[in-house]
Protein backbone atom coordinates (compact mmCIF):
# COMPACT_ATOMS: atom_id res chain seq x y z
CA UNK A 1 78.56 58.81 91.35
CA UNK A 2 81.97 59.77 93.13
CA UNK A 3 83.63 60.68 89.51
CA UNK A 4 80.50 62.96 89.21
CA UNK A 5 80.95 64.59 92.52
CA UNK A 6 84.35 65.09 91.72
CA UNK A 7 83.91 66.70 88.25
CA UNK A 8 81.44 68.83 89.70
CA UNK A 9 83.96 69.80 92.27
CA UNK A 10 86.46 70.02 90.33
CA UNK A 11 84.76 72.64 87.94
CA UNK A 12 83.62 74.68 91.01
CA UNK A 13 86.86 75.16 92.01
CA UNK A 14 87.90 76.03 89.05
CA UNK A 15 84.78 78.92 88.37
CA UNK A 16 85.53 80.00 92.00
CA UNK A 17 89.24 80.59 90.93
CA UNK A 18 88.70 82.49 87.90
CA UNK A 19 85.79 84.88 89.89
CA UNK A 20 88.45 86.06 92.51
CA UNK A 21 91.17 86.66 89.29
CA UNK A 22 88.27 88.55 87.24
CA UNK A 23 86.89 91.12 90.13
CA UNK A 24 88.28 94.48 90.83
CA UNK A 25 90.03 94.31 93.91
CA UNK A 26 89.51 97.78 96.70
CA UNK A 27 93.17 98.54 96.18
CA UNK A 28 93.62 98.52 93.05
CA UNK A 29 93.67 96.26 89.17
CA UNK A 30 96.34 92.93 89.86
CA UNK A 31 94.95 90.87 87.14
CA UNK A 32 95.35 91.85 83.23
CA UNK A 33 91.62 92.80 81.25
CA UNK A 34 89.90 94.33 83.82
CA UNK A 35 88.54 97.70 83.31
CA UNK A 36 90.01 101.19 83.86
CA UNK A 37 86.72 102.92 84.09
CA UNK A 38 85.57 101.49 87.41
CA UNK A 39 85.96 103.44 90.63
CA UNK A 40 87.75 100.73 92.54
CA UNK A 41 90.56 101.48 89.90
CA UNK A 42 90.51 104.79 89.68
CA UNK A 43 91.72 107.62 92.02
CA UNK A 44 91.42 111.30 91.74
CA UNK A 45 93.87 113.74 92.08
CA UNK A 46 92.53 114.85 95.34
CA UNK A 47 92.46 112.16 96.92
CA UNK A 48 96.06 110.88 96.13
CA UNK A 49 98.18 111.80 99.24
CA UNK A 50 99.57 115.67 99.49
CA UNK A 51 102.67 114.20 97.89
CA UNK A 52 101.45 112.66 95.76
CA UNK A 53 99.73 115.58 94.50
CA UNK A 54 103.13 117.11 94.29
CA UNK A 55 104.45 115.02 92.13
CA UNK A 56 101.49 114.79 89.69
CA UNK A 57 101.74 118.93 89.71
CA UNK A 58 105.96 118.33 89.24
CA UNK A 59 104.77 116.06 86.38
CA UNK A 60 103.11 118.31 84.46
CA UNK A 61 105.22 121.65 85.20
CA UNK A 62 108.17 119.03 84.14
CA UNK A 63 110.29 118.85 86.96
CA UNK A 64 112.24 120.43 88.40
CA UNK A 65 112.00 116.67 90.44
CA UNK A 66 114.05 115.44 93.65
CA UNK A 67 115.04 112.01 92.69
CA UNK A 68 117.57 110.98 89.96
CA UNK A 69 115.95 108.45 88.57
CA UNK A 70 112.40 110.25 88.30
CA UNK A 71 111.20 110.49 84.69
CA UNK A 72 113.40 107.21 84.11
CA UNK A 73 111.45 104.70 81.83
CA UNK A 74 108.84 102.22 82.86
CA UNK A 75 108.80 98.98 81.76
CA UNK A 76 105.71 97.54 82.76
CA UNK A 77 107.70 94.42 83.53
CA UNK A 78 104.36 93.37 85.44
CA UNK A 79 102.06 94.09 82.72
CA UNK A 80 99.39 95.57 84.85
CA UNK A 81 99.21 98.64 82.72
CA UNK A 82 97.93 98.60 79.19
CA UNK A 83 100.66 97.36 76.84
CA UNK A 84 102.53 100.05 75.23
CA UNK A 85 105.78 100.47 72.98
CA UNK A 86 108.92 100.50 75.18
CA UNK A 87 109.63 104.62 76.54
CA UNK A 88 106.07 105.09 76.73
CA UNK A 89 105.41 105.14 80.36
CA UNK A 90 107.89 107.13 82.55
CA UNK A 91 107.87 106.61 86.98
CA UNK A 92 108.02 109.10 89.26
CA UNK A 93 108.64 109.36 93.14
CA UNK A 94 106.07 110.04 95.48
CA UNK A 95 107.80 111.11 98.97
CA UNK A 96 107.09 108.40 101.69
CA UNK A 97 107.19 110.14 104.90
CA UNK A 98 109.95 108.58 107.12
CA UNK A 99 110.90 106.61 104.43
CA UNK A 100 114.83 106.06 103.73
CA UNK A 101 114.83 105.82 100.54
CA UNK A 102 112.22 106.61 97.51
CA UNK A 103 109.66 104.01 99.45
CA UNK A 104 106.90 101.79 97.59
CA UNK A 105 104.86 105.31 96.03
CA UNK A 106 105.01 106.07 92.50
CA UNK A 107 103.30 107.74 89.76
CA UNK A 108 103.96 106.15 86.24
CA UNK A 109 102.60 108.08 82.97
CA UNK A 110 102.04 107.14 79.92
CA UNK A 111 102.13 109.28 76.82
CA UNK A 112 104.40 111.12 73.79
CA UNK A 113 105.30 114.57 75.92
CA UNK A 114 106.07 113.34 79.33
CA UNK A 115 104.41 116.95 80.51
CA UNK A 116 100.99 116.53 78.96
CA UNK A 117 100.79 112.71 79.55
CA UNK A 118 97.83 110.90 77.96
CA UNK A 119 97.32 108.45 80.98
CA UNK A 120 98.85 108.39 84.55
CA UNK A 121 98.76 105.71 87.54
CA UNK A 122 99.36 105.57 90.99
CA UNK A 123 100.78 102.83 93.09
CA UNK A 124 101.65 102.75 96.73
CA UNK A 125 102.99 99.07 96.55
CA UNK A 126 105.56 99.62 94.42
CA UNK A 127 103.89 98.10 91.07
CA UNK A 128 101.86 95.49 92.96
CA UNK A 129 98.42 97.09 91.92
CA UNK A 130 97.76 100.50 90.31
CA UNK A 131 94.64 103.08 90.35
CA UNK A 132 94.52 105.33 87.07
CA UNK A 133 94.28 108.87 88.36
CA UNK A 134 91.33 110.90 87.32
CA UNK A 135 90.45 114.51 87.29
């Protein structure tokens, strides 16, 4: 009876572990093979912040942009964004107010002309979670 009660524990641990991994999260996708359709990981371009806006508007007027290393390659080192071929995605500031430096914002794109990207993402973690951003 106790090795049954521990099984059964055992395996509800475990289904309680992989429920938290497989939902959406408010802020944004942390886990790999969740979907990018859902509105808890998407964000439209109004809503981003009003710098944020002015970045994605830089993005696709192609600069000029404030930060050196803006339209640097992505890496995706933390694989939250669907796997691509190395140069693929690009990162771009978004202006922290009060911030010394570039801050945690970013928008990374994803696509062959870095002004008519096919995909783009916001984070305001700095790569902790992203939100692809919608129209």
């Amino acid at each position: 009876m106790l090795r049954t009660a521990a099984s059964h524990a055992a395996r509800s641990l475990l289904a309680a572990s992989l429920l938290v991994v497989a939902l959406p999260h408010p802020w944004g996708v942390h886990a790999r093979g969740l979907s990018w359709g859902t509105t808890d990981t998407t964000i439209a371009v109004t809503a981003l912040p009003k710098q944020g806006q002015q970045t994605y508007r830089l993005i696709l007027q192609g600069g000029p942009f404030p930060h050196e290393k803006d339209g640097s390659v992505f890496g995706n080192r933390e694989r939250l964004l669907p796997r691509e071929r190395r140069g693929y995605y690009r990162e771009y500031t978004v202006e922290t107010p009060g911030a010394r430096n570039r801050g945690a914002r970013r928008i990374v794109c994803g696509g062959s002309r870095p002004t008519l990207p096919e995909d783009c993402w916001y984070t305001g973690d700095h790569y902790s979670s992203f939100k692809r951003i919608v129209q």
